[in-house]
Protein backbone atom coordinates (compact mmCIF):
# COMPACT_ATOMS: atom_id res chain seq x y z
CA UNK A 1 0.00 0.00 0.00
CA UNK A 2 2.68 2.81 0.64
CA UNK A 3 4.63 1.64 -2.42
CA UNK A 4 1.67 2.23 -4.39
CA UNK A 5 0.86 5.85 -2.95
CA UNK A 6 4.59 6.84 -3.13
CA UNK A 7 3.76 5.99 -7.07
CA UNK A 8 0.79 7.85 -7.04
CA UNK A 9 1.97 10.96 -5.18
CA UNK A 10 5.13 11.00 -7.53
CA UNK A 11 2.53 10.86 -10.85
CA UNK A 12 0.67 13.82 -9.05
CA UNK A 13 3.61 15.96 -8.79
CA UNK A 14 5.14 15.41 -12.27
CA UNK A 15 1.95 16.04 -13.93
CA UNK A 16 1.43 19.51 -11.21
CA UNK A 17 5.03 20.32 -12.31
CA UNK A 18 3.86 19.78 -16.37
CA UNK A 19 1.02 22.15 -15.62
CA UNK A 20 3.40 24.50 -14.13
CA UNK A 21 5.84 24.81 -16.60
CA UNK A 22 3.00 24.80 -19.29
CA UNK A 23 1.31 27.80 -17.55
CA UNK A 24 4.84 29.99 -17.35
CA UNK A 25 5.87 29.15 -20.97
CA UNK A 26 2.03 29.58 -22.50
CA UNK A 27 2.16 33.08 -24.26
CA UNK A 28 -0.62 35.02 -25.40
CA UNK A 29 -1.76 34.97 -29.05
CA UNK A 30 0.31 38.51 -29.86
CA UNK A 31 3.69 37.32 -28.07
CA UNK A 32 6.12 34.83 -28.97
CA UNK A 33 8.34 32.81 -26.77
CA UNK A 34 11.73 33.38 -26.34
CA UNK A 35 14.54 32.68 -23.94
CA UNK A 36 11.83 31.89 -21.70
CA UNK A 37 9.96 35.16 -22.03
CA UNK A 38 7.04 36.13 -24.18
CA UNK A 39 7.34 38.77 -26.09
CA UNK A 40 5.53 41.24 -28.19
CA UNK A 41 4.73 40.29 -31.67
CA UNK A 42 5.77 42.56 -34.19
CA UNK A 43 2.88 43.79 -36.80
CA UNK A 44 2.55 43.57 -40.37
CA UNK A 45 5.54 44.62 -42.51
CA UNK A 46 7.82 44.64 -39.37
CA UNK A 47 10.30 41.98 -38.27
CA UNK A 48 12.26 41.95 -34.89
CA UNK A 49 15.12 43.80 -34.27
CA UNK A 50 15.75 43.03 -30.85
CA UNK A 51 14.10 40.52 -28.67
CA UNK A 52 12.54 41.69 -26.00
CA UNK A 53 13.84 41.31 -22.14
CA UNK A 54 12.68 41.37 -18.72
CA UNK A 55 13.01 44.79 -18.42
CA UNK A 56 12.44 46.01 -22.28
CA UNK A 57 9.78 45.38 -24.80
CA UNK A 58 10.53 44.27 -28.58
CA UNK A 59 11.62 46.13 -31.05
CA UNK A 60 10.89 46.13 -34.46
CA UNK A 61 11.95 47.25 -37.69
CA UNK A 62 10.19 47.32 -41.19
CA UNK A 63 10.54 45.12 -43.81
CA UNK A 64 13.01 46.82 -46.87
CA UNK A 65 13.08 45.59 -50.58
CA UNK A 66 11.31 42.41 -52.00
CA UNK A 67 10.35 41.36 -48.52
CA UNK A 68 7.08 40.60 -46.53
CA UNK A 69 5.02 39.98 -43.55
CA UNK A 70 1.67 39.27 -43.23
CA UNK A 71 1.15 38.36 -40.33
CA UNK A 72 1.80 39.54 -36.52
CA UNK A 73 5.07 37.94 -36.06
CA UNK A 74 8.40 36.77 -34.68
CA UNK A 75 10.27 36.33 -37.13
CA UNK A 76 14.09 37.85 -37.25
CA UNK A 77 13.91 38.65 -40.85
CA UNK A 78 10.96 39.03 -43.57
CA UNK A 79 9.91 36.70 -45.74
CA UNK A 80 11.01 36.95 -49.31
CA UNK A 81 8.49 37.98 -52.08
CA UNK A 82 7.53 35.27 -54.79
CA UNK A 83 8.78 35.47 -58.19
CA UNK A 84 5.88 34.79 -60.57
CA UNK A 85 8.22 32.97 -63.00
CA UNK A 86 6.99 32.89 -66.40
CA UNK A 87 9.06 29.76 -67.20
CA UNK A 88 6.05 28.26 -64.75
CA UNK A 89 3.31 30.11 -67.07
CA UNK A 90 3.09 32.66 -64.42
CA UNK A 91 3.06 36.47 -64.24
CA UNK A 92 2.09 39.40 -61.22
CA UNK A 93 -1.58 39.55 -60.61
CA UNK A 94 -0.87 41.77 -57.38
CA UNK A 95 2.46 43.28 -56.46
CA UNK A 96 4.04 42.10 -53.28
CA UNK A 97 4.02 44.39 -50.76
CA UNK A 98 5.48 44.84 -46.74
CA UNK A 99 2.35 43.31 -46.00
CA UNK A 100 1.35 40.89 -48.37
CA UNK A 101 2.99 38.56 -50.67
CA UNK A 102 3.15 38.56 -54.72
CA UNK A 103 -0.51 37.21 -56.21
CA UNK A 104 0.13 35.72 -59.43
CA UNK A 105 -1.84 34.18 -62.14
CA UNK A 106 -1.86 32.70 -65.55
CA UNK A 107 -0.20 33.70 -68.07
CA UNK A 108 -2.68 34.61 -71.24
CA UNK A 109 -3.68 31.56 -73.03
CA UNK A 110 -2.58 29.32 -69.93
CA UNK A 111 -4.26 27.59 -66.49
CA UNK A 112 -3.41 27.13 -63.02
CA UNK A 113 -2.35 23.50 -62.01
CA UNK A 114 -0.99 23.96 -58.92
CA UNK A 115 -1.64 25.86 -55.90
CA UNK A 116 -0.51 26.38 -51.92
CA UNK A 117 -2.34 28.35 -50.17
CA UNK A 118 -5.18 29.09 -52.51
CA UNK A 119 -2.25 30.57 -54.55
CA UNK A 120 -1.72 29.95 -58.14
CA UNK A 121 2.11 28.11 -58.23
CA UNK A 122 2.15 26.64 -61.57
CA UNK A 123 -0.06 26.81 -65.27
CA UNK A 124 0.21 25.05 -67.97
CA UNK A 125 -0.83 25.98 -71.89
CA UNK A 126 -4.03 25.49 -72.88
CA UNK A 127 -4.92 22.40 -74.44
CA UNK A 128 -4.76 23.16 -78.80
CA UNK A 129 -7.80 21.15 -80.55
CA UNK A 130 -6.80 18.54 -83.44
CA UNK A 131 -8.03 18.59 -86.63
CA UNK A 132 -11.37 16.66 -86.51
CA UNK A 133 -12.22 18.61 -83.44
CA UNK A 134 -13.81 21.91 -81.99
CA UNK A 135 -13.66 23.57 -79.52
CA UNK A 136 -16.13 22.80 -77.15
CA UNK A 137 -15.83 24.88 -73.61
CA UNK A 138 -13.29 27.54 -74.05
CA UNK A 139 -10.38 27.58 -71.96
CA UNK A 140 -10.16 29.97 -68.71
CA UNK A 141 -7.28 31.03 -66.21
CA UNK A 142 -8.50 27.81 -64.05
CA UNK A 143 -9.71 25.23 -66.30
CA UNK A 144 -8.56 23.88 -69.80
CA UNK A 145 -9.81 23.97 -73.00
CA UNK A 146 -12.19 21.44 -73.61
CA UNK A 147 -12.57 19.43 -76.98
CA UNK A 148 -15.03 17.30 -78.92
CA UNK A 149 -15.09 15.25 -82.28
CA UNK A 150 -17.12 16.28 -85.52
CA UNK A 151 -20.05 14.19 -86.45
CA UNK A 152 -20.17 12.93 -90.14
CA UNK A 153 -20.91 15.08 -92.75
CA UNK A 154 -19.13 17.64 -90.52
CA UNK A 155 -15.67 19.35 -90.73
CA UNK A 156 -13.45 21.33 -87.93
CA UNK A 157 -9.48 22.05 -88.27
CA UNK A 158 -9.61 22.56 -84.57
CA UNK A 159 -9.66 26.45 -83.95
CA UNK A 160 -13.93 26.36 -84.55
CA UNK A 161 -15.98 26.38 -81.81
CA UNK A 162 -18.75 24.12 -83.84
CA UNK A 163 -18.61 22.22 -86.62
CA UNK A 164 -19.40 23.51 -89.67
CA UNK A 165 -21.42 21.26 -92.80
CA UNK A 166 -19.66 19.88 -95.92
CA UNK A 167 -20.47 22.25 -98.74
CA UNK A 168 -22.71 20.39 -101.28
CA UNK A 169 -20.82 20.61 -104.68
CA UNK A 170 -24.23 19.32 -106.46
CA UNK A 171 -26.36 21.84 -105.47
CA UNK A 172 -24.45 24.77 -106.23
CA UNK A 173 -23.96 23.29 -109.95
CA UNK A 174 -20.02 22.39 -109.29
CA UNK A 175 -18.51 19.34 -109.37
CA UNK A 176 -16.28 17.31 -106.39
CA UNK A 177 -13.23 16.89 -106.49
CA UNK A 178 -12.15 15.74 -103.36
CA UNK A 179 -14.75 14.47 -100.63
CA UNK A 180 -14.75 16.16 -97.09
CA UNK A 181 -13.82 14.41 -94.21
CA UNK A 182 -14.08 15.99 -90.51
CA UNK A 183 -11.07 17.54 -90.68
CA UNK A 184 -11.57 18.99 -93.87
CA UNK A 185 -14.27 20.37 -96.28
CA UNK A 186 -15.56 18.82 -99.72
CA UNK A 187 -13.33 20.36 -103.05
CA UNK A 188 -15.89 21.56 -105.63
CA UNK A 189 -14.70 23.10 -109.46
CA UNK A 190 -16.58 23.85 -112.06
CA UNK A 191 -18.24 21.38 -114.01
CA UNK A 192 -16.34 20.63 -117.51
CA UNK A 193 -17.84 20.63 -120.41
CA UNK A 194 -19.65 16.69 -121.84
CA UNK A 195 -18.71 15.16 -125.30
CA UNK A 196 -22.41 16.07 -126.04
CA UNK A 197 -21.60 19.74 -125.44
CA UNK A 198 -19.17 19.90 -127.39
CA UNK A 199 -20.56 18.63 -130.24
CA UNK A 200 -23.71 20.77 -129.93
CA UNK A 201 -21.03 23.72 -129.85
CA UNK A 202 -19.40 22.29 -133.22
CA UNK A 203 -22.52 21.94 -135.24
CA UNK A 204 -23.59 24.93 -134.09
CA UNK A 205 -20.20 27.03 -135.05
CA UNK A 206 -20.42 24.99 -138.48
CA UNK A 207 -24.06 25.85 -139.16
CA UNK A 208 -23.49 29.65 -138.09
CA UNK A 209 -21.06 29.32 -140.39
CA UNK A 210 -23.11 27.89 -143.23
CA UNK A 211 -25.98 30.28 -142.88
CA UNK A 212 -23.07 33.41 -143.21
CA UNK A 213 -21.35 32.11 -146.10
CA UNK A 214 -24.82 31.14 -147.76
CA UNK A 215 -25.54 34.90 -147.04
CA UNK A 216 -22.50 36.16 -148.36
CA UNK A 217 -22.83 34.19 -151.84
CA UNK A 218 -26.64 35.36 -151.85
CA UNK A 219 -25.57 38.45 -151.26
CA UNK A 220 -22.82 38.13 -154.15
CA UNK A 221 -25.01 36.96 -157.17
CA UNK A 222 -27.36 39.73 -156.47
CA UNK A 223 -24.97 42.13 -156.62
CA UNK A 224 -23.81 40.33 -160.24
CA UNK A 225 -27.05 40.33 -161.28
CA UNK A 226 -27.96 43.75 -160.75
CA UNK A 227 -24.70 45.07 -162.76
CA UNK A 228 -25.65 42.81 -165.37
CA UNK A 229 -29.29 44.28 -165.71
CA UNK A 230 -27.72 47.95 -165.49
CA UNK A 231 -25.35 47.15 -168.58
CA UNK A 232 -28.40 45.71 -170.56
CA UNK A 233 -30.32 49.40 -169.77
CA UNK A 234 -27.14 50.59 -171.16
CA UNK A 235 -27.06 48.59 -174.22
């Protein structure tokens, strides 16, 4: 019985010694520990200079250059600015500042893969639609381009945002040349001219020509025959 209340009293006083030291060392939400004193926080755009002791308080000196905090803080330096790197797809939406960090975003024509912190860290190009394809939900600065296959009888080369018909060679009086597939459209010319045309054309040349000659040597006798009747008058 005593060896087991010597083992309880010794629990009790390590966990009353725990409390104790937990109670000195706990700081309040605007100080930091340090050395075994809490100290003031710094604010915003500050870092500290000097710690604070038991007979001073902090002090604290702003943030210079490309550096940050956002934050009441502890910190002995500030935090560096990010670099939106455009090798990432990446340029400045918002400026750092001494109290907030760089916001960056997609480059144009690019979308946000990665983040930390609810901060864009990486994009990537949007997606380019084959041939065969249109475009069916445009890309934006957080999603990618989204693409979908032509039905038949329709044609895309991948930059349309629909598909657009084959053109009908027949009814606009041409002839194909080359069927459409869905990457491409139908190849119309104009129709050349049948053996039966051609013909037509001939015979109709050669009786044009017929009919003037015929004209010509009507024309001709009349002309003889009138001189003739004058020289009789004559006579």
């Amino acid at each position: 019985m005593i060896s087991i209340n010597l083992e309880q009293t010794f629990l009790i006083a390590s966990f009353s010694f725990l409390n104790i030291e937990l109670y000195v060392y706990a700081c309040g939400r605007a100080e930091y520990e340090i050395n075994g004193e809490c100290c003031p926080m710094c604010p915003p755009g500050n870092r500290v200079y000097r710690h604070c002791t038991e007979f001073t308080s902090t002090t604290c000196m702003p943030c210079v250059g490309s550096t940050y905090t956002d934050e009441p803080n502890g910190l002995s330096s500030c935090l560096s600015c990010t670099v939106c790197d455009v090798g990432q797809g990446l340029k400045v939406k918002t400026a750092c500042t001494w109290t907030s960090d760089t916001v960056c975003e997609p480059l144009e024509g690019f979308y946000c893969t990665d983040y930390y912190r609810l901060k864009c860290t990486f994009a990537l190009k949007h997606t380019k639609c084959n041939p065969g394809e249109y475009i069916k939900q445009e890309g934006s600065a957080v999603k990618d381009t989204e693409c979908a296959g032509c039905a038949d009888g329709t044609f895309s080369n991948g930059s349309l945002t629909s598909c657009k018909q084959h053109t009908n060679c027949q009814d606009l009086g041409l002839e194909e040349i080359t069927p459409g597939n869905n990457s491409v459209d139908a190849q119309c010319v104009v129709k050349k001219p049948t053996v039966n045309i051609i013909v037509g054309c001939i015979i109709a040349t050669l009786a044009l020509g017929l009919l003037v000659a015929a004209a010509v040597i009507v024309k001709e006798r009349k002309k003889k025959a009138h001189v003739q009747n004058c020289e009789g008058d004559v006579l």
